[in-house]
PDB file of N, CA and C in Angstrom:
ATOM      1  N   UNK A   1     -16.478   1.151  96.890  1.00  0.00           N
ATOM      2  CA  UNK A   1     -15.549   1.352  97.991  1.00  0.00           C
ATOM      3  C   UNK A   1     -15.452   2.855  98.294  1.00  0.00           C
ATOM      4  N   UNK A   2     -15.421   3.054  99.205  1.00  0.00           N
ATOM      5  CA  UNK A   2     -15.469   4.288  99.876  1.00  0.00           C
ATOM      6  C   UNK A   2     -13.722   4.560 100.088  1.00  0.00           C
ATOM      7  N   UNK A   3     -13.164   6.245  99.869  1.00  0.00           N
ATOM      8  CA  UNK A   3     -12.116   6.559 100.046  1.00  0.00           C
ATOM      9  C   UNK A   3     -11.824   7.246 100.942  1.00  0.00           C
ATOM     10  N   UNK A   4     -10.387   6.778 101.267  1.00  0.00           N
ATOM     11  CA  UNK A   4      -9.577   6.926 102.914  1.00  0.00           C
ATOM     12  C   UNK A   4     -10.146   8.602 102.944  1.00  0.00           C
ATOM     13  N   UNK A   5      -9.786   9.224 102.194  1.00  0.00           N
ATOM     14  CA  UNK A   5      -9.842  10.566 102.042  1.00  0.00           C
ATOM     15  C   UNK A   5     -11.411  11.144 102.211  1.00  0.00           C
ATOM     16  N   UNK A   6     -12.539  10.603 101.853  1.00  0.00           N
ATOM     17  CA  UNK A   6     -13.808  10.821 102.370  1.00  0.00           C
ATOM     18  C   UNK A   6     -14.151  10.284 103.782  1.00  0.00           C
ATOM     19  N   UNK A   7     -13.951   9.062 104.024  1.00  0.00           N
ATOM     20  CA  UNK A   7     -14.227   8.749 105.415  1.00  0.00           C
ATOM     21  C   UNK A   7     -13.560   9.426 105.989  1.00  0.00           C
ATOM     22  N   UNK A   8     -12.175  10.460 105.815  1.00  0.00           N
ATOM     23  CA  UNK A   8     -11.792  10.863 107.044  1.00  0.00           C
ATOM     24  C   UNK A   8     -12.592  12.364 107.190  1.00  0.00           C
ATOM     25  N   UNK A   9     -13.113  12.815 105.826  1.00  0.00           N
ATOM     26  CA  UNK A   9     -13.868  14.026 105.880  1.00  0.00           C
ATOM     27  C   UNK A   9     -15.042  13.780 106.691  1.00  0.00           C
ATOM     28  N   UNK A  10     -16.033  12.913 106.360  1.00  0.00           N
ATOM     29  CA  UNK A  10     -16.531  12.557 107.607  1.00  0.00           C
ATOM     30  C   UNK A  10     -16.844  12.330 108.963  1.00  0.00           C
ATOM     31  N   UNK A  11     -15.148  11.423 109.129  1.00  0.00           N
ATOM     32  CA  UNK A  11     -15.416  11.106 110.194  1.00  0.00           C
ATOM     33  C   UNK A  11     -15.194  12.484 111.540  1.00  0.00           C
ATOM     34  N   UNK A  12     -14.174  13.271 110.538  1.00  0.00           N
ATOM     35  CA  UNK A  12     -13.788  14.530 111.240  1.00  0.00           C
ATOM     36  C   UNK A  12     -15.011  15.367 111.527  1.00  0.00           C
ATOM     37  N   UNK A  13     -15.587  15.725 110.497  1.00  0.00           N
ATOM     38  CA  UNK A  13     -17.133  16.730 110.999  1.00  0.00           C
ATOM     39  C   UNK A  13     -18.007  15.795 111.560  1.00  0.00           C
ATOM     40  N   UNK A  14     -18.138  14.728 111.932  1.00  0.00           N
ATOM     41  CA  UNK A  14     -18.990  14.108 113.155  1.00  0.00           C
ATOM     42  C   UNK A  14     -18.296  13.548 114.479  1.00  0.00           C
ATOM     43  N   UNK A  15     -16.932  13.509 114.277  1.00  0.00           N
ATOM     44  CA  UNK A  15     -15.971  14.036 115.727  1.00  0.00           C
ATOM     45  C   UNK A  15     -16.496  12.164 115.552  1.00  0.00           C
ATOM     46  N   UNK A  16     -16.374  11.259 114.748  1.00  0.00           N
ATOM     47  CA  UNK A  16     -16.123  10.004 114.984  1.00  0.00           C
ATOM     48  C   UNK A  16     -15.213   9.098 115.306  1.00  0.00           C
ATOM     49  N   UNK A  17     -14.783   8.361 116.322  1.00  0.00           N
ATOM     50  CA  UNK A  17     -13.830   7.685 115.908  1.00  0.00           C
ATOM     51  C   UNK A  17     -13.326   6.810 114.860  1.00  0.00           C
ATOM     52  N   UNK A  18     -11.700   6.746 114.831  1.00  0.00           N
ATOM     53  CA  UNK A  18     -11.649   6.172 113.469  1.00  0.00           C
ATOM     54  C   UNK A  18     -11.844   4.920 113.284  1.00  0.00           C
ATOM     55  N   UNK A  19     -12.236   3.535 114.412  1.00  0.00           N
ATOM     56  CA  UNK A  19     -12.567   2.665 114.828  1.00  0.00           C
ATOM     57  C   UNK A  19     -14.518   2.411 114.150  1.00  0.00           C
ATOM     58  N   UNK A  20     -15.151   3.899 114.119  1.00  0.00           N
ATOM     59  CA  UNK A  20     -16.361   3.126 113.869  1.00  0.00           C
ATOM     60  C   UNK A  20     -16.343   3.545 112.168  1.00  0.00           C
ATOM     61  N   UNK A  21     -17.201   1.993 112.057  1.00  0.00           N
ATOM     62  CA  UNK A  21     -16.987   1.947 110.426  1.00  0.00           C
ATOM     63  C   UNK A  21     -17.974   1.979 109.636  1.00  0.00           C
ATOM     64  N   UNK A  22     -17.512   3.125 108.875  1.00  0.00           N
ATOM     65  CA  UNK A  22     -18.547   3.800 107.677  1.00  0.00           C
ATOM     66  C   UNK A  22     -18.274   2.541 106.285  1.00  0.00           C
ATOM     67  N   UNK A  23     -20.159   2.223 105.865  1.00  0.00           N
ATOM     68  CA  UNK A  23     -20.106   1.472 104.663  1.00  0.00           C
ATOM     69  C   UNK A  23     -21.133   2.223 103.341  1.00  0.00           C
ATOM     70  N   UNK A  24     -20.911   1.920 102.469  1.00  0.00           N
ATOM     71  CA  UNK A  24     -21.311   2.387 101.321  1.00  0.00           C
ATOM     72  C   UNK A  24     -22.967   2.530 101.402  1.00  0.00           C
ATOM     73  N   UNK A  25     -23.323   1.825 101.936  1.00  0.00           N
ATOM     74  CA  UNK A  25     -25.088   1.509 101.890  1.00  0.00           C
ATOM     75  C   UNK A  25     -25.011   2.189 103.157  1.00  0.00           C
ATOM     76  N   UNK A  26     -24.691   2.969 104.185  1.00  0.00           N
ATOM     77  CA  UNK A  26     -25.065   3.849 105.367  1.00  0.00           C
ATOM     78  C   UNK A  26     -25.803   4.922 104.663  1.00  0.00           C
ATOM     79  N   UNK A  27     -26.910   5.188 105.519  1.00  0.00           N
ATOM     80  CA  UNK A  27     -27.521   7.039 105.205  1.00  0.00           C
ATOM     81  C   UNK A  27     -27.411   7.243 106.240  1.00  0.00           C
ATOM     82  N   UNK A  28     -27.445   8.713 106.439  1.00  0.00           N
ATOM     83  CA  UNK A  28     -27.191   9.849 107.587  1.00  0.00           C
ATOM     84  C   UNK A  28     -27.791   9.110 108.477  1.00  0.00           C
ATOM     85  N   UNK A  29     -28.912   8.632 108.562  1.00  0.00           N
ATOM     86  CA  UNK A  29     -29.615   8.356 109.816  1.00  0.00           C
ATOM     87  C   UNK A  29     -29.226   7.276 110.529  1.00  0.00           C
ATOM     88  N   UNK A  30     -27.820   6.564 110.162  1.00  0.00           N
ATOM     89  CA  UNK A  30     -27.425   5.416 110.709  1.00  0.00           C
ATOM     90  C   UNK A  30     -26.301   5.631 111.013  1.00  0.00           C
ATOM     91  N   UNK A  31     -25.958   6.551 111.018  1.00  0.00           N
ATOM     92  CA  UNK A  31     -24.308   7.347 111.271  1.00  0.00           C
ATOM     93  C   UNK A  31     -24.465   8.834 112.615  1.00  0.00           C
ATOM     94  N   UNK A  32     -24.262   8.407 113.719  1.00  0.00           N
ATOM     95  CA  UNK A  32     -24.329   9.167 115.135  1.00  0.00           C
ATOM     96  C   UNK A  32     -24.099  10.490 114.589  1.00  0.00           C
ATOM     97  N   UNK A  33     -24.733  11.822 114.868  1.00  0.00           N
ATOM     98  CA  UNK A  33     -24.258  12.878 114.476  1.00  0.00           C
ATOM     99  C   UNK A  33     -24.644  13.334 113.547  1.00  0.00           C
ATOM    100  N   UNK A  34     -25.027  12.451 112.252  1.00  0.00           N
ATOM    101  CA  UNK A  34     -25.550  13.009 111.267  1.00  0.00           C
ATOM    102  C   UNK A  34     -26.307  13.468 110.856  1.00  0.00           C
ATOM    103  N   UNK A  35     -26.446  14.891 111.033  1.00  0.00           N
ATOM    104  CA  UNK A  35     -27.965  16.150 111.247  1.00  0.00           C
ATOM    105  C   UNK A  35     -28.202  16.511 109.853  1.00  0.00           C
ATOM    106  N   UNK A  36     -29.045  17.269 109.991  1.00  0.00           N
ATOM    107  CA  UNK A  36     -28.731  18.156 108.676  1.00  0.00           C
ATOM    108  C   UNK A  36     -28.172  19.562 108.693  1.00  0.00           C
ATOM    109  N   UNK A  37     -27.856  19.865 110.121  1.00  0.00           N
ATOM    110  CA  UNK A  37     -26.667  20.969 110.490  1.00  0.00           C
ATOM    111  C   UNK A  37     -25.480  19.907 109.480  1.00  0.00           C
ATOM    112  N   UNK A  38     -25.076  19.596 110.236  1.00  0.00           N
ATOM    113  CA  UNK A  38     -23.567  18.234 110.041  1.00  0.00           C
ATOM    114  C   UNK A  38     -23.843  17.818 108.519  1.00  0.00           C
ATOM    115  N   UNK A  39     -24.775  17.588 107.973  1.00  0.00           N
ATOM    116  CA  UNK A  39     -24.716  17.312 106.399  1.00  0.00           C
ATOM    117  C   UNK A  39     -24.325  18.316 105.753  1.00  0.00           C
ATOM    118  N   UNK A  40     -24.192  19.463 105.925  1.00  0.00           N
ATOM    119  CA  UNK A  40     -24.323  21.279 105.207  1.00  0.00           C
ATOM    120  C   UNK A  40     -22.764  20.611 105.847  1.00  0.00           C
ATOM    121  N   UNK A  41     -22.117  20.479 106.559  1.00  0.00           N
ATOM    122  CA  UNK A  41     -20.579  20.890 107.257  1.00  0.00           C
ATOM    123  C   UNK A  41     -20.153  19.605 106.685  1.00  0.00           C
ATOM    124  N   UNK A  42     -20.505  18.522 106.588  1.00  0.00           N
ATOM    125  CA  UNK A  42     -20.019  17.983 105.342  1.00  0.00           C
ATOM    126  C   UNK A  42     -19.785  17.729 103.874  1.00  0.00           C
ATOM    127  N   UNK A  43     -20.714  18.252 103.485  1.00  0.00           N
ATOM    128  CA  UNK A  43     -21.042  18.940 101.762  1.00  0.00           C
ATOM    129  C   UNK A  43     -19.561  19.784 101.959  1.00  0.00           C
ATOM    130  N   UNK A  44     -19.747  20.951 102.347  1.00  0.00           N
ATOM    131  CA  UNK A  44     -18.503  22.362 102.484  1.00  0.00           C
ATOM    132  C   UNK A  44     -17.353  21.631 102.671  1.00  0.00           C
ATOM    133  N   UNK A  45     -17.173  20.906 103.634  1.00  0.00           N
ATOM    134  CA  UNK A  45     -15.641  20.046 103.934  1.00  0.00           C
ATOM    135  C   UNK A  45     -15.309  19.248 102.556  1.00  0.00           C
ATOM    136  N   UNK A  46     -15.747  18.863 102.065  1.00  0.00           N
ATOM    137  CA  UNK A  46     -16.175  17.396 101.121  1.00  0.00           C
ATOM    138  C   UNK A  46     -15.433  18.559  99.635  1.00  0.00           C
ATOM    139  N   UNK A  47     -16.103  19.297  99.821  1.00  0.00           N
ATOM    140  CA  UNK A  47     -15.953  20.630  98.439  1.00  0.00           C
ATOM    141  C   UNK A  47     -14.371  21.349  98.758  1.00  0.00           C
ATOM    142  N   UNK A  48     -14.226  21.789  99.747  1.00  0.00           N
ATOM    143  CA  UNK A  48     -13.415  21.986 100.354  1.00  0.00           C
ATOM    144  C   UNK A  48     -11.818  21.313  99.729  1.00  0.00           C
ATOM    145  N   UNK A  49     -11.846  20.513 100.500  1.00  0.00           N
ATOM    146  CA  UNK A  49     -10.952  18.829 100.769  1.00  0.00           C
ATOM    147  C   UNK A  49     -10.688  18.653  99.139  1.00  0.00           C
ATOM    148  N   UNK A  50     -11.831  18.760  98.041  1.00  0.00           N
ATOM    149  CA  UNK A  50     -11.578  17.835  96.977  1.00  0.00           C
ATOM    150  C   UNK A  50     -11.345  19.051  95.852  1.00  0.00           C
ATOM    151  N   UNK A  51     -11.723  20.174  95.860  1.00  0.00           N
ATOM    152  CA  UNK A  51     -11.541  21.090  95.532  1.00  0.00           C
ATOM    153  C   UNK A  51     -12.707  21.327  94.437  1.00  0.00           C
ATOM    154  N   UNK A  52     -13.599  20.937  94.669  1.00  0.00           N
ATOM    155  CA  UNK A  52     -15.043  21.206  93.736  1.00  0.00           C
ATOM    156  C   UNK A  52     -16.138  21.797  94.076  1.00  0.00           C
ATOM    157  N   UNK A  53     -17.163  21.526  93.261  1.00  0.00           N
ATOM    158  CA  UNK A  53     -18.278  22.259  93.787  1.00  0.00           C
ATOM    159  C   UNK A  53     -20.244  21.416  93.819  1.00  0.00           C
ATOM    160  N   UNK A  54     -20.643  21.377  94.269  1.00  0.00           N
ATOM    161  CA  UNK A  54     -21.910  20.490  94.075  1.00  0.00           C
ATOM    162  C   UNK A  54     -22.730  21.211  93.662  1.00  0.00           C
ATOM    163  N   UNK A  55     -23.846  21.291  92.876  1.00  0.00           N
ATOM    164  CA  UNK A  55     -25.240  21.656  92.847  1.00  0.00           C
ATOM    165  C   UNK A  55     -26.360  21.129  93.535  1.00  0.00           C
ATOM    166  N   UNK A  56     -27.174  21.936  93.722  1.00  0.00           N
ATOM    167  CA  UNK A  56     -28.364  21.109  95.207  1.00  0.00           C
ATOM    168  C   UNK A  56     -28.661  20.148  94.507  1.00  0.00           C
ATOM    169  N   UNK A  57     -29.083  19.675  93.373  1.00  0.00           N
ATOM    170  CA  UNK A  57     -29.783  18.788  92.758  1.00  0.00           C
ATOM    171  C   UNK A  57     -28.807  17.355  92.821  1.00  0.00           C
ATOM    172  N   UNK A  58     -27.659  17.633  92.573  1.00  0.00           N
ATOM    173  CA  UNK A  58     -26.162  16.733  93.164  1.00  0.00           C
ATOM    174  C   UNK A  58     -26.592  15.990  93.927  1.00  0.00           C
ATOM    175  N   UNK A  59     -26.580  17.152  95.049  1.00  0.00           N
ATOM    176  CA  UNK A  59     -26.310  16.795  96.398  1.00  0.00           C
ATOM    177  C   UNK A  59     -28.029  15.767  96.954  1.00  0.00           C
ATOM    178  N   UNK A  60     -28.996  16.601  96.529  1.00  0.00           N
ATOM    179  CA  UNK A  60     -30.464  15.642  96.691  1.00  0.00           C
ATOM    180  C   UNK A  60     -30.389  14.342  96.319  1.00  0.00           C
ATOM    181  N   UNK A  61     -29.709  13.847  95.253  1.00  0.00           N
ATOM    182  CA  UNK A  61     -29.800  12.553  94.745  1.00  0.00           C
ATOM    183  C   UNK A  61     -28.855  11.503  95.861  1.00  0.00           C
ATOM    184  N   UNK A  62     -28.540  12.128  96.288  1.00  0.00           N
ATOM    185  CA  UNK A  62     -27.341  11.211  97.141  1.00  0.00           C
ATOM    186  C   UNK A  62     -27.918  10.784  98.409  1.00  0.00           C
ATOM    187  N   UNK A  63     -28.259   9.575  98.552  1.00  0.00           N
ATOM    188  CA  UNK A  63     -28.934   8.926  99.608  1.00  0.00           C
ATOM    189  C   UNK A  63     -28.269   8.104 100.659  1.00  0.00           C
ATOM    190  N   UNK A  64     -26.948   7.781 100.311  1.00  0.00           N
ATOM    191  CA  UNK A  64     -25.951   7.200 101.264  1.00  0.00           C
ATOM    192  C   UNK A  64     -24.557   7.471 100.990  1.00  0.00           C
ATOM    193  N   UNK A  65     -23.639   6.791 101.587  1.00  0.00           N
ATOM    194  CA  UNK A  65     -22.250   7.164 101.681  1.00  0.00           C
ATOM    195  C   UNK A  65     -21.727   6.956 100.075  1.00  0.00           C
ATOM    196  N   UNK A  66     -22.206   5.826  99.659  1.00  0.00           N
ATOM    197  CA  UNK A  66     -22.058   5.229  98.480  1.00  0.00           C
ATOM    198  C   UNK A  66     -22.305   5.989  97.594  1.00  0.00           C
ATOM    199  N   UNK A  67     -23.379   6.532  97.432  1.00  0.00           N
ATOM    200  CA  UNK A  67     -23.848   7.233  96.497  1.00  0.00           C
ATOM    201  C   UNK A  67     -23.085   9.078  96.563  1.00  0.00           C
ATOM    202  N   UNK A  68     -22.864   9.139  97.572  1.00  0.00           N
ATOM    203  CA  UNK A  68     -21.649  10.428  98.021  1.00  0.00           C
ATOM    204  C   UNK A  68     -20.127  10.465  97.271  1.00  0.00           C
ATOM    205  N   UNK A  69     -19.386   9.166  97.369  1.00  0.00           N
ATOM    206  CA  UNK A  69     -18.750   8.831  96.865  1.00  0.00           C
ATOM    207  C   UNK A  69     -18.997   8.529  95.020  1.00  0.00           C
ATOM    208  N   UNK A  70     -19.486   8.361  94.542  1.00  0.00           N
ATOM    209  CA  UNK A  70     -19.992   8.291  93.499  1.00  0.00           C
ATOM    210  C   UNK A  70     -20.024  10.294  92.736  1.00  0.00           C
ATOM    211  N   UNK A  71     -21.208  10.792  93.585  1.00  0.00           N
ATOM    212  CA  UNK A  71     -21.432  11.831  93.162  1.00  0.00           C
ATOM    213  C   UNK A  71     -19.363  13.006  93.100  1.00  0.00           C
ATOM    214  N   UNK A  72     -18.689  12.370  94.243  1.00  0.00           N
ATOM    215  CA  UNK A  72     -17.306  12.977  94.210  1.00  0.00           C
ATOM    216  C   UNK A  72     -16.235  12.236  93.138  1.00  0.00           C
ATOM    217  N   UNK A  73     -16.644  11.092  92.819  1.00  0.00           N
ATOM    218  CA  UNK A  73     -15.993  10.729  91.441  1.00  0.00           C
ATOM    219  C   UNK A  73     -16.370  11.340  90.109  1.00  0.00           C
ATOM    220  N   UNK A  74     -17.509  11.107  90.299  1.00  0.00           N
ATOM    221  CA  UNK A  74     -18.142  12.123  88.674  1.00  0.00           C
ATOM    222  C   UNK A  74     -17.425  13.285  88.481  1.00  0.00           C
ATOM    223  N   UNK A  75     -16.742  13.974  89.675  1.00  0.00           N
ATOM    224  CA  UNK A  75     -16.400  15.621  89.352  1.00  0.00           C
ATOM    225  C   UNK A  75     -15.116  14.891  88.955  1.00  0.00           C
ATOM    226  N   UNK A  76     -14.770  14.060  88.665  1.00  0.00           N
ATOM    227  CA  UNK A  76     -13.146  13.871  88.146  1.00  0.00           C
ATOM    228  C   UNK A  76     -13.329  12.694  86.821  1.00  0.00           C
ATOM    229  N   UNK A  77     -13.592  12.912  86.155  1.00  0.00           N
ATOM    230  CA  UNK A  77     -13.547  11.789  84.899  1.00  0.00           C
ATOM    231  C   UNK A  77     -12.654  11.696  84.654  1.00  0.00           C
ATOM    232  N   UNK A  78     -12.316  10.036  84.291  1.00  0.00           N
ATOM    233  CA  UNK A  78     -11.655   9.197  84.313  1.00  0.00           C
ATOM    234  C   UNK A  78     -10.939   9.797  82.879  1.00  0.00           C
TER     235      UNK A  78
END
């Protein structure tokens, strides 16, 4: 499950409405807007917002929303 708090990081740096709906199995290329300008401005927002930090190698492994979410839980163990 994807959190209120990421989809809205999202949906804000691709100027989406909050009507269209982001799912766990989406990659960039199925989500309007999603460049790789707009991926860099979501990484920073995402870091930003949650108060952490990624490494490129992080951030490479992450192939969809799902896996985004995932990589922003790991920085908080349970």
């Amino acid at each position: 499950m994807i959190s209120e708090k990421l989809l809205a990081v999202i949906k804000k740096e691709l100027n989406l409405n909050n009507d269209f709906e982001l799912k766990p199995e989406m990659t960039a290329s199925q989500v309007p807007g999603w460049d790789s300008l707009n991926h860099i401005n979501i990484i920073v927002s995402i870091e930003k917002e949650y108060g952490i930090k990624f490494k490129g190698l992080e951030i490479l492994k992450a192939k969809n929303i799902g896996d985004l979410q995932a990589l922003v839980n790991s920085k908080f163990p349970a």
